[in-house]
Every structure is written in C-alpha cells, then in structure tokens.
N, C-alpha and C. Protein backbone atom coordinates (compact mmCIF):
# COMPACT_ATOMS: atom_id res chain seq x y z
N UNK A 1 12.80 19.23 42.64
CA UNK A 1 13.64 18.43 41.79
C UNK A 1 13.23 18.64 40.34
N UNK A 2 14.67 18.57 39.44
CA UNK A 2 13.97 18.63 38.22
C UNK A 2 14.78 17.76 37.41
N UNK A 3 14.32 17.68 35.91
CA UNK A 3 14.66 16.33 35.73
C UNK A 3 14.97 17.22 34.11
N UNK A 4 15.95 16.35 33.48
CA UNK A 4 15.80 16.97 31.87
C UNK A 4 16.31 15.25 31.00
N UNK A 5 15.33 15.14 30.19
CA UNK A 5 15.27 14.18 29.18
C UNK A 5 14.83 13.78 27.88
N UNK A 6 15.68 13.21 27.22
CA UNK A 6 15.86 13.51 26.02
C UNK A 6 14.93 11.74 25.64
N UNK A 7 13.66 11.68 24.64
CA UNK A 7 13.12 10.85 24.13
C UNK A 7 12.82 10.49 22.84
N UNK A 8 13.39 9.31 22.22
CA UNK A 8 13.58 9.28 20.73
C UNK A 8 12.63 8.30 20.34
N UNK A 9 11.86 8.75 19.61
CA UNK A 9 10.57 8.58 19.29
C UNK A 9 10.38 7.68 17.92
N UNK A 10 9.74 6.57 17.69
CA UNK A 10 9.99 6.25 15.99
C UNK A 10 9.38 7.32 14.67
N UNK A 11 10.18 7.31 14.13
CA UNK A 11 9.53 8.11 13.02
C UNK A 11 8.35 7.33 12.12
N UNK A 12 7.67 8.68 11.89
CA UNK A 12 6.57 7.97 11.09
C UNK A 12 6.23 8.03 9.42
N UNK A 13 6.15 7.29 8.98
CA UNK A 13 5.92 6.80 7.50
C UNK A 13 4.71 6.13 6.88
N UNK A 14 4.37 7.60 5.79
CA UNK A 14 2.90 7.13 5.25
C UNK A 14 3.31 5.85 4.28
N UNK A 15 2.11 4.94 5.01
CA UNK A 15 1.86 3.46 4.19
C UNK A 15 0.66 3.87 3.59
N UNK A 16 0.38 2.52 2.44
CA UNK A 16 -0.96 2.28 2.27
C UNK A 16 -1.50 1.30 3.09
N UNK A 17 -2.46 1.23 3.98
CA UNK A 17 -2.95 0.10 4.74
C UNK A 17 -4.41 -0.37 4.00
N UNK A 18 -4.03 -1.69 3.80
CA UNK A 18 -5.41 -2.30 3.09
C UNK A 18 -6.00 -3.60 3.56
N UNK A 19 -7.59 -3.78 3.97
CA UNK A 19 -7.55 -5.29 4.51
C UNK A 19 -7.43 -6.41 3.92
N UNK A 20 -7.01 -7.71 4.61
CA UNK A 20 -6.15 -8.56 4.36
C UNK A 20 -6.82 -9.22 3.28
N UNK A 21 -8.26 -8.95 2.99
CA UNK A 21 -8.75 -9.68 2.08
C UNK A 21 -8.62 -8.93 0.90
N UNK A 22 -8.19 -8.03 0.48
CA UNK A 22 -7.93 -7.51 -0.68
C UNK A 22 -6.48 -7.46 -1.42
N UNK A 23 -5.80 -8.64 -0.33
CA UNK A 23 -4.19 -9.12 -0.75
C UNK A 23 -4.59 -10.41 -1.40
N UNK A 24 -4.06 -10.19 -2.98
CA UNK A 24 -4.43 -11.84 -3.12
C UNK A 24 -2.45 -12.61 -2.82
N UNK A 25 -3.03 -13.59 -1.83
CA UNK A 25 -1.54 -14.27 -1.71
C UNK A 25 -1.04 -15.57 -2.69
N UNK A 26 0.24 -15.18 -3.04
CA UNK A 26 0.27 -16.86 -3.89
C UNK A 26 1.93 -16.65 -3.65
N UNK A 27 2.64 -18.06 -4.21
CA UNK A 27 3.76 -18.40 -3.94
C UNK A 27 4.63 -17.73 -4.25
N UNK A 28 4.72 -17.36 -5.69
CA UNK A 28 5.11 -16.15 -6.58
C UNK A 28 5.10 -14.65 -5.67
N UNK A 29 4.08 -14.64 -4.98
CA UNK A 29 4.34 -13.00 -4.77
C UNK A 29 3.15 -12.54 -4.28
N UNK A 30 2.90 -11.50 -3.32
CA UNK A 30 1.53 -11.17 -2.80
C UNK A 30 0.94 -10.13 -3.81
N UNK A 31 0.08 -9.85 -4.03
CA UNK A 31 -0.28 -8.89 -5.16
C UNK A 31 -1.75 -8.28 -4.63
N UNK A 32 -2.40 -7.09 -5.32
CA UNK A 32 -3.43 -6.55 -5.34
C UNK A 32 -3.85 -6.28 -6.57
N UNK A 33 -5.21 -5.75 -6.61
CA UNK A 33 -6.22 -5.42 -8.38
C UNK A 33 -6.09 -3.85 -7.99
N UNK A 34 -5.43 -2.98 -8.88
CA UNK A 34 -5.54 -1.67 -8.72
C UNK A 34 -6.68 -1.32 -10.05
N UNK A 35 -7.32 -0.27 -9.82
CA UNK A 35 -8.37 0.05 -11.16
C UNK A 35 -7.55 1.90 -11.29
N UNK A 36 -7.61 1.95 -12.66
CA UNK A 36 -6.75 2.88 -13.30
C UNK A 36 -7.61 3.29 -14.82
N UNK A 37 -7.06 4.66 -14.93
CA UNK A 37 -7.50 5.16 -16.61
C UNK A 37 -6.86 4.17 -17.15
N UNK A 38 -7.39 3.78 -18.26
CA UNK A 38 -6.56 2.86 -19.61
C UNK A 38 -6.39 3.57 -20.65
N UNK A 39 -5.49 3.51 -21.22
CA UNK A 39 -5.24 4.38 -22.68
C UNK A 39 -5.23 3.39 -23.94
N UNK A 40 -6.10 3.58 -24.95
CA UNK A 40 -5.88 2.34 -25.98
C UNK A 40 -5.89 2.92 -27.74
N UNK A 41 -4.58 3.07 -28.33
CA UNK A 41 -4.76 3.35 -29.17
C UNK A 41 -4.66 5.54 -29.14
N UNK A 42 -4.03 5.49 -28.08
CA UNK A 42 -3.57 6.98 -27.44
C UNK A 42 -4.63 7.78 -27.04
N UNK A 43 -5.68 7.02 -27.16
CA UNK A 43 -7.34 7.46 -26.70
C UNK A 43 -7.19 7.07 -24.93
N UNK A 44 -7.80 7.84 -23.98
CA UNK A 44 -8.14 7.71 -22.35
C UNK A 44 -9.42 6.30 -23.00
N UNK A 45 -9.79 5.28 -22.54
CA UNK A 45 -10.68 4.41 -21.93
C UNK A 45 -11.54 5.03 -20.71
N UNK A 46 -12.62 3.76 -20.53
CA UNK A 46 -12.51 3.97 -19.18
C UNK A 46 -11.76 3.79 -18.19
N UNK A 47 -12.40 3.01 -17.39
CA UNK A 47 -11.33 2.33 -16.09
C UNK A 47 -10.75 0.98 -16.41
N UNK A 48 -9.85 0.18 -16.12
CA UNK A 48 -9.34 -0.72 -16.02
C UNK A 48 -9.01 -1.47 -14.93
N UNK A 49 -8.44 -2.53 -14.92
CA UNK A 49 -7.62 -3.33 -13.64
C UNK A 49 -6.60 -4.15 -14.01
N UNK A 50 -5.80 -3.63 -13.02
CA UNK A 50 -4.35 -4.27 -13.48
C UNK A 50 -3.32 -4.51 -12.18
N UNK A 51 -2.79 -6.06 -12.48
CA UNK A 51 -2.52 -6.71 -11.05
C UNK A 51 -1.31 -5.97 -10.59
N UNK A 52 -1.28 -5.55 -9.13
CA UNK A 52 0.12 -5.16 -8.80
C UNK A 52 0.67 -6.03 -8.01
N UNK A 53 2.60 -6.66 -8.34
CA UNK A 53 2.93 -7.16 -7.01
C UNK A 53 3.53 -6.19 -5.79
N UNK A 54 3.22 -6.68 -4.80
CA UNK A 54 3.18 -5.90 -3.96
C UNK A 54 4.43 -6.63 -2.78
N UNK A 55 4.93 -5.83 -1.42
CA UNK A 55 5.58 -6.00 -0.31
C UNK A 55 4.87 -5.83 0.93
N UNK A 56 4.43 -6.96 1.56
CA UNK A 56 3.88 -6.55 2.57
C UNK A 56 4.71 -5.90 3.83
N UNK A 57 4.35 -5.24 5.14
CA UNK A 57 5.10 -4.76 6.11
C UNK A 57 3.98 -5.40 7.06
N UNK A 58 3.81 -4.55 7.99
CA UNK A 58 3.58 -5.03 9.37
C UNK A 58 2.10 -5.04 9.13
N UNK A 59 1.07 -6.01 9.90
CA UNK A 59 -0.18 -5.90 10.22
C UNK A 59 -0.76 -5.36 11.45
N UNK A 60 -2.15 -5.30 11.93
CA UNK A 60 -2.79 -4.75 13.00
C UNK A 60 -4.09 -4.84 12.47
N UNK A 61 -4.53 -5.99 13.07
CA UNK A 61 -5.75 -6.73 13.17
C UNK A 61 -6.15 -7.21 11.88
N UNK A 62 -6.94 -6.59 11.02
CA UNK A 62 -7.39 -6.78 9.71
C UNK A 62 -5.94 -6.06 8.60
N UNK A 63 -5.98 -4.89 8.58
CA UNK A 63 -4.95 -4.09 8.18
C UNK A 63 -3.90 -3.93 8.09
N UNK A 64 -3.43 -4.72 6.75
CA UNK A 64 -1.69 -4.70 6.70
C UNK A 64 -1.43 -3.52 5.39
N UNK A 65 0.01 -2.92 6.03
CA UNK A 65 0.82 -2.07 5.54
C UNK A 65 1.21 -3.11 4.27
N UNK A 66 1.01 -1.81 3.28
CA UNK A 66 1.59 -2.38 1.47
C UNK A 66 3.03 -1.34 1.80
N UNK A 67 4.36 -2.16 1.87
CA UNK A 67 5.35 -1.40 2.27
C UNK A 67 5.80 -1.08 0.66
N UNK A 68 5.99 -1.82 -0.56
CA UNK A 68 6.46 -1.35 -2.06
C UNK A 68 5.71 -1.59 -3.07
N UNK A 69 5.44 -1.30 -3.85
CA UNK A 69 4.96 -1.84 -5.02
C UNK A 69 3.76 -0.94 -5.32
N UNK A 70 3.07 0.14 -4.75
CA UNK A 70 2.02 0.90 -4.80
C UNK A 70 2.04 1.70 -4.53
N UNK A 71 1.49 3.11 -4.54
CA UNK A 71 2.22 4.60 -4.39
C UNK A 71 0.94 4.94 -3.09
N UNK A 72 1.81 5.31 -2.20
CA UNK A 72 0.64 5.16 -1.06
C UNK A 72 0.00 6.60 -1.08
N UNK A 73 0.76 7.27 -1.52
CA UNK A 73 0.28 8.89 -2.04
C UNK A 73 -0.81 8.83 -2.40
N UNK A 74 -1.36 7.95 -3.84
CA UNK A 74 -2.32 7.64 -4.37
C UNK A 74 -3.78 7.74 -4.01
N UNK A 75 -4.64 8.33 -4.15
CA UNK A 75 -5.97 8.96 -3.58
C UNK A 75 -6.66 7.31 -4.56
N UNK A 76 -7.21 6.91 -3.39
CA UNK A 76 -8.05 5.38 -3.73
C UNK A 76 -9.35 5.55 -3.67
C-alpha cells in the first residue's frame, strides 16, 4: 500500500525573543532599554540607552517574542 500526502506546515518567522524581565510593562505600552551609538553635536559618543515601545507576540516559558517595534535582525 502506498499512500501520497500533502502537509502544510507553519511558516517560520525570525523574532526577537527576550526574557520577560527585560519587558518593562506599563499601561501606556510595553517597552524595552535598547543601548546604541549616540551622536552629539555630529560627533559618534559612546553608548547610550534609549526606551523602545515595543509589541509583544507569543511567550514560552520565560521568553516572549518582541513581534514590532525592534529590528530582530539586530546583532544584541
């Protein structure tokens, strides 16, 4: 016997996954501290921090998906 079947699979999509304690939550909006070059005066700085709001998506255990607001590309 043979059998032929066709299985549709979810596609997959790079997130940023970050743990839950590094979401700060408030009413307004969930957000994170990203650290970045600063430019001041058209001069590079050092590093900086600067709040992002963020979209959460799905969790798994500690680790929730940042679904907008942050470029998951981004080498952290």
């Amino acid at each position: 016997m043979f059998v032929t079947a066709d299985v549709l699979l979810p596609t997959k999509e790079k997130v940023l996954s970050l743990p839950a304690t590094a979401i700060n939550y408030a009413p307004y909006g969930d957000s994170v501290f990203i650290v970045e070059k600063m430019k001041d005066s058209g001069r590079e700085r050092l590093r900086g921090v600067r709040q992002q709001i963020v979209e959460l998506g799905a969790s798994r255990g500690d680790q929730i998906a940042v679904v907008s607001g942050s470029n998951p590309a981004r080498k952290w």
